[in-house]
C-alpha atoms as a PDB file:
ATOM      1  CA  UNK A   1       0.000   0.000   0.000  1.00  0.00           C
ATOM      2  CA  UNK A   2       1.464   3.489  -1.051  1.00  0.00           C
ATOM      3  CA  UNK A   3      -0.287   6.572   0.672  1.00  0.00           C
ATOM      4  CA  UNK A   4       0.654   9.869   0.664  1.00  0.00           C
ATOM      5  CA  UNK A   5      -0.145  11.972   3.569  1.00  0.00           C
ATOM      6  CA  UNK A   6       0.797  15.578   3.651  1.00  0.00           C
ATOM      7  CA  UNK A   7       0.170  18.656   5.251  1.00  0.00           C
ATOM      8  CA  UNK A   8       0.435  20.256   1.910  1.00  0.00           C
ATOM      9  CA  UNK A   9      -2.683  20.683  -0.036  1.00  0.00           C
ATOM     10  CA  UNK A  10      -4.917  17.482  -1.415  1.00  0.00           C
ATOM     11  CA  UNK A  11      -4.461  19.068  -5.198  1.00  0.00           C
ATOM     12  CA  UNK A  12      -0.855  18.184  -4.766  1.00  0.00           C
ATOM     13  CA  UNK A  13      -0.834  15.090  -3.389  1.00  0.00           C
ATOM     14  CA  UNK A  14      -3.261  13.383  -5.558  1.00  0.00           C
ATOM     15  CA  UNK A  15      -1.027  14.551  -8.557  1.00  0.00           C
ATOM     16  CA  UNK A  16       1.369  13.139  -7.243  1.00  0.00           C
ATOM     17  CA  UNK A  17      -0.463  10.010  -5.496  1.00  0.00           C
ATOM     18  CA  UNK A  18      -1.367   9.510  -9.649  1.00  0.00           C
ATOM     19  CA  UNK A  19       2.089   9.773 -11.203  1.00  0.00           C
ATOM     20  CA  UNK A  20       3.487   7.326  -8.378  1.00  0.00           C
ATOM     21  CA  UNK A  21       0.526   4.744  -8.362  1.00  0.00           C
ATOM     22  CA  UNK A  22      -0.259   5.422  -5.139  1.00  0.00           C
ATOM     23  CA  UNK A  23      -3.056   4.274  -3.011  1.00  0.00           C
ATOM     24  CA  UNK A  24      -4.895   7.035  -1.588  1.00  0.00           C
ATOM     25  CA  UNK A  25      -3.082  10.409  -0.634  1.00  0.00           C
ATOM     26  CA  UNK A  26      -3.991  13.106   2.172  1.00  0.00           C
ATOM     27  CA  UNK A  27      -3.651  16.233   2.324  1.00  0.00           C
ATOM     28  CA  UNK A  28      -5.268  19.758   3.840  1.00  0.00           C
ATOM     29  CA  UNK A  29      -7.907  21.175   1.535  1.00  0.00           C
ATOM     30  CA  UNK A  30      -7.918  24.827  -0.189  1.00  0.00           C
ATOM     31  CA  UNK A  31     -11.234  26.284  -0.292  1.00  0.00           C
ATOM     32  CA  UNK A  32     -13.263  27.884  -2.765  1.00  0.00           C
ATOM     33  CA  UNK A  33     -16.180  30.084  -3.087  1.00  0.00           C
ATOM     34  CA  UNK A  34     -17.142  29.549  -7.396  1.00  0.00           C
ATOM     35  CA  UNK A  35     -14.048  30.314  -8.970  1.00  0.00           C
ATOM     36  CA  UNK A  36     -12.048  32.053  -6.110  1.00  0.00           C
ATOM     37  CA  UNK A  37      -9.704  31.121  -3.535  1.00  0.00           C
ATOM     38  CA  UNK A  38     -11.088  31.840  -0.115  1.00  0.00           C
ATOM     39  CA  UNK A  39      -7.663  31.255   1.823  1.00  0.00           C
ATOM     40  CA  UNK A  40      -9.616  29.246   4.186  1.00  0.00           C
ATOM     41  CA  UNK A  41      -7.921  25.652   4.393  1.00  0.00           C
ATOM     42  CA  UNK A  42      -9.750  22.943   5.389  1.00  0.00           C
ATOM     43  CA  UNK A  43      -7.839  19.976   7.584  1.00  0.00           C
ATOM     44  CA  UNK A  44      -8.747  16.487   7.497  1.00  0.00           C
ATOM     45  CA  UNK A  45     -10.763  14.681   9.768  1.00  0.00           C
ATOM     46  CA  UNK A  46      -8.820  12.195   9.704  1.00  0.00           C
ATOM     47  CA  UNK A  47      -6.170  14.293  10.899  1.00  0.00           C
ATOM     48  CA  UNK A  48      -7.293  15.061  14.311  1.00  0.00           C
ATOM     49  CA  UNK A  49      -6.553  13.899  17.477  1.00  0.00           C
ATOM     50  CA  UNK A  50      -8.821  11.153  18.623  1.00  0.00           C
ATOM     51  CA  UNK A  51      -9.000   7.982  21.061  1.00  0.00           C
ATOM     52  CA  UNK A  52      -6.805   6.011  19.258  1.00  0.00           C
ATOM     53  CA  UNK A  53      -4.549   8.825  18.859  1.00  0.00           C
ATOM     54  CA  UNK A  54      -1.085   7.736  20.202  1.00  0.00           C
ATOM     55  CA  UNK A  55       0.143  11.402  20.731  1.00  0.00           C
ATOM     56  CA  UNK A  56      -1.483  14.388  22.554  1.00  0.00           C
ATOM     57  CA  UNK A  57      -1.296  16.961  19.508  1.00  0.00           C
ATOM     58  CA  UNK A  58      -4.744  18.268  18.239  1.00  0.00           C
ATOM     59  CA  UNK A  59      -3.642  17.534  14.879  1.00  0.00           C
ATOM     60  CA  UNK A  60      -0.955  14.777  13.588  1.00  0.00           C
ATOM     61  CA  UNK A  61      -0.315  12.965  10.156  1.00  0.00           C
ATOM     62  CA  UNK A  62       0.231   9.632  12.190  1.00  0.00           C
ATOM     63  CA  UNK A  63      -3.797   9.535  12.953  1.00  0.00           C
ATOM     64  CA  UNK A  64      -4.126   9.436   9.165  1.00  0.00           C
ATOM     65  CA  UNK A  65      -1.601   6.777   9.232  1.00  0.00           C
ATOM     66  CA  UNK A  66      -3.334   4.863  11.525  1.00  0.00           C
ATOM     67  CA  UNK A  67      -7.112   5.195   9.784  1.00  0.00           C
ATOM     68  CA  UNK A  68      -4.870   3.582   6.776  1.00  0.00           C
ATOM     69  CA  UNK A  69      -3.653   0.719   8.616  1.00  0.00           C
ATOM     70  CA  UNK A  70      -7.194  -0.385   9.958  1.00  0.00           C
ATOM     71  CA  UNK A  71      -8.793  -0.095   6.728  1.00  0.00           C
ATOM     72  CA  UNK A  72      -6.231  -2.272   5.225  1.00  0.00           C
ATOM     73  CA  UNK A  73      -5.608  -4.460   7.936  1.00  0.00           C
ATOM     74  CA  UNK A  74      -1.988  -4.272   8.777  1.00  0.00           C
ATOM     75  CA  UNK A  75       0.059  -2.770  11.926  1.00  0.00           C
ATOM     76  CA  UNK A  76       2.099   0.807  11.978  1.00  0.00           C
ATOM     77  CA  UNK A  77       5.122  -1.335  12.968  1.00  0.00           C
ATOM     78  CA  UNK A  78       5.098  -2.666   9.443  1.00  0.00           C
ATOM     79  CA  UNK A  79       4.910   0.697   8.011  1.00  0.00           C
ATOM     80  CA  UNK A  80       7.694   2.508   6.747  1.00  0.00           C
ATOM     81  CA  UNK A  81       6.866   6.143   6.110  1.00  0.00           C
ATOM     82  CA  UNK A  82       9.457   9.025   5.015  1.00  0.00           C
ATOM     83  CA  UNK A  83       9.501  12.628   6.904  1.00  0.00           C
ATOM     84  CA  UNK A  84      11.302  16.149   6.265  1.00  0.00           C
ATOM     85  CA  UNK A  85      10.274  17.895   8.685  1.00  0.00           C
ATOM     86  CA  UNK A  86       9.159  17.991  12.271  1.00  0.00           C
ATOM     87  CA  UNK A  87       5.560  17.912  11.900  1.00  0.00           C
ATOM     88  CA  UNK A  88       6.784  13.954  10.746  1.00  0.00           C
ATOM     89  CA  UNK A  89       8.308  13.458  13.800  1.00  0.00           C
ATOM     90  CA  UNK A  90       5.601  11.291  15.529  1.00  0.00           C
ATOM     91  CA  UNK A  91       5.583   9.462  11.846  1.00  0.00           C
ATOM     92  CA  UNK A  92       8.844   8.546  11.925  1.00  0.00           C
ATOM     93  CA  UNK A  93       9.290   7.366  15.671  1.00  0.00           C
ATOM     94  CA  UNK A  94       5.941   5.038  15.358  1.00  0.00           C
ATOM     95  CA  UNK A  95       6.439   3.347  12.244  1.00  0.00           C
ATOM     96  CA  UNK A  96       8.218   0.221  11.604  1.00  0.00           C
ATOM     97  CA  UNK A  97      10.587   1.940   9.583  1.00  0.00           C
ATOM     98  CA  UNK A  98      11.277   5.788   9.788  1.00  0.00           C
ATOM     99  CA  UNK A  99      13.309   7.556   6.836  1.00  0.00           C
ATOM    100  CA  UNK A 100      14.550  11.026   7.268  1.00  0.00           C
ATOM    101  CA  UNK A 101      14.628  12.226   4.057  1.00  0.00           C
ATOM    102  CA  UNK A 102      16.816  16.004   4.208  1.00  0.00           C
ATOM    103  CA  UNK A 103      19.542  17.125   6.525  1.00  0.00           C
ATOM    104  CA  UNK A 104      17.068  17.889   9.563  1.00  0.00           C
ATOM    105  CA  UNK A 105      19.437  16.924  13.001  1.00  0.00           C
ATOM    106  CA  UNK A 106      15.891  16.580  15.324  1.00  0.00           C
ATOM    107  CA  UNK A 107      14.243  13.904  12.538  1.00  0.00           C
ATOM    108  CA  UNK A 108      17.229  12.482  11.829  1.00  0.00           C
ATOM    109  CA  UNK A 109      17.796  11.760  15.594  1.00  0.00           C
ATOM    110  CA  UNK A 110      14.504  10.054  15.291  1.00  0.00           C
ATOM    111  CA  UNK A 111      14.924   8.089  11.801  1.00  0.00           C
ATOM    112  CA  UNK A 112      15.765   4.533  11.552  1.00  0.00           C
ATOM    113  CA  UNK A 113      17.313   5.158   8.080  1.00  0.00           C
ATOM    114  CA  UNK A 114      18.335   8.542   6.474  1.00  0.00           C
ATOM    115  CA  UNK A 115      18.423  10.002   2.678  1.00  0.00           C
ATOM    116  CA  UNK A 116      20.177  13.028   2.541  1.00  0.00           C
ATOM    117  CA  UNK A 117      20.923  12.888  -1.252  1.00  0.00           C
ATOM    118  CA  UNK A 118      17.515  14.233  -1.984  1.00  0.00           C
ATOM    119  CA  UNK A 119      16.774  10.922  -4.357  1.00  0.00           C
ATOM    120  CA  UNK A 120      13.412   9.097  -3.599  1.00  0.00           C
ATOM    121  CA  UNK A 121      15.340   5.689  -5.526  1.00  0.00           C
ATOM    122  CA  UNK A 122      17.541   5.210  -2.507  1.00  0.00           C
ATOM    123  CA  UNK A 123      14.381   3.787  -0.533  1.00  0.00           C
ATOM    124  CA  UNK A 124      14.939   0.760  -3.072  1.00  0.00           C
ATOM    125  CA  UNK A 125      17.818  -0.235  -0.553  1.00  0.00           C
ATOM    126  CA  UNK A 126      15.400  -0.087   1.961  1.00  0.00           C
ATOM    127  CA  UNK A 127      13.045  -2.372   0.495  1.00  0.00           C
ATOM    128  CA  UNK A 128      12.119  -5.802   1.831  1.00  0.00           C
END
């Protein structure tokens, strides 16, 4: 299962979710009155803390995360997701596998593996 979960905006990640054959994608939604831009952005539910949340923050990509592994019936320790920055830190220290992709020292810290080359392909070494 490939899912893309972002707190960049859902036109973005389904383009990309497309071009990569991705599963389902995430992301926060831009919102429109007819043909204009509000500036108002929308946040997933699915975002938002709840009781299965396994952090305190109101809002955190690893609920998302989590609503993906029920519905397809497989465990976050068998996950392996791929962060930048530190809204992915709860991402990367719950998942089976947690890939710092960038420089960043505090997700790094956190990261099982690291790509620092700025090359999506090196997760083929990382493949089981």
């Amino acid at each position: 299962i490939i899912e893309i979960i972002s707190d960049s905006y859902q036109f973005v990640t389904s383009f990309i979710a497309e071009k990569i054959g991705a599963d389902f994608s995430f992301g926060n939604e831009l919102q429109f009155e007819g043909d204009e831009c509000t500036g108002e952005v929308l946040i997933p539910s699915l975002f938002h803390f709840s009781d299965n949340s396994l952090c305190r923050h109101q809002i955190c990509k690893t609920n998302a995360i989590l609503h993906a592994c029920n519905k397809y019936q497989t465990r976050l320790d068998q996950c392996t997701v791929i962060g930048d920055s530190l809204n992915d830190l709860c991402l990367l220290k719950n998942a089976g596998m947690g890939v710092a992709f960038g420089d960043d020292a505090a997700i790094r810290e956190v990261a099982n593996k690291q790509i620092i080359n700025g090359k999506f392909a090196e997760l083929l070494n990382y493949a089981v």
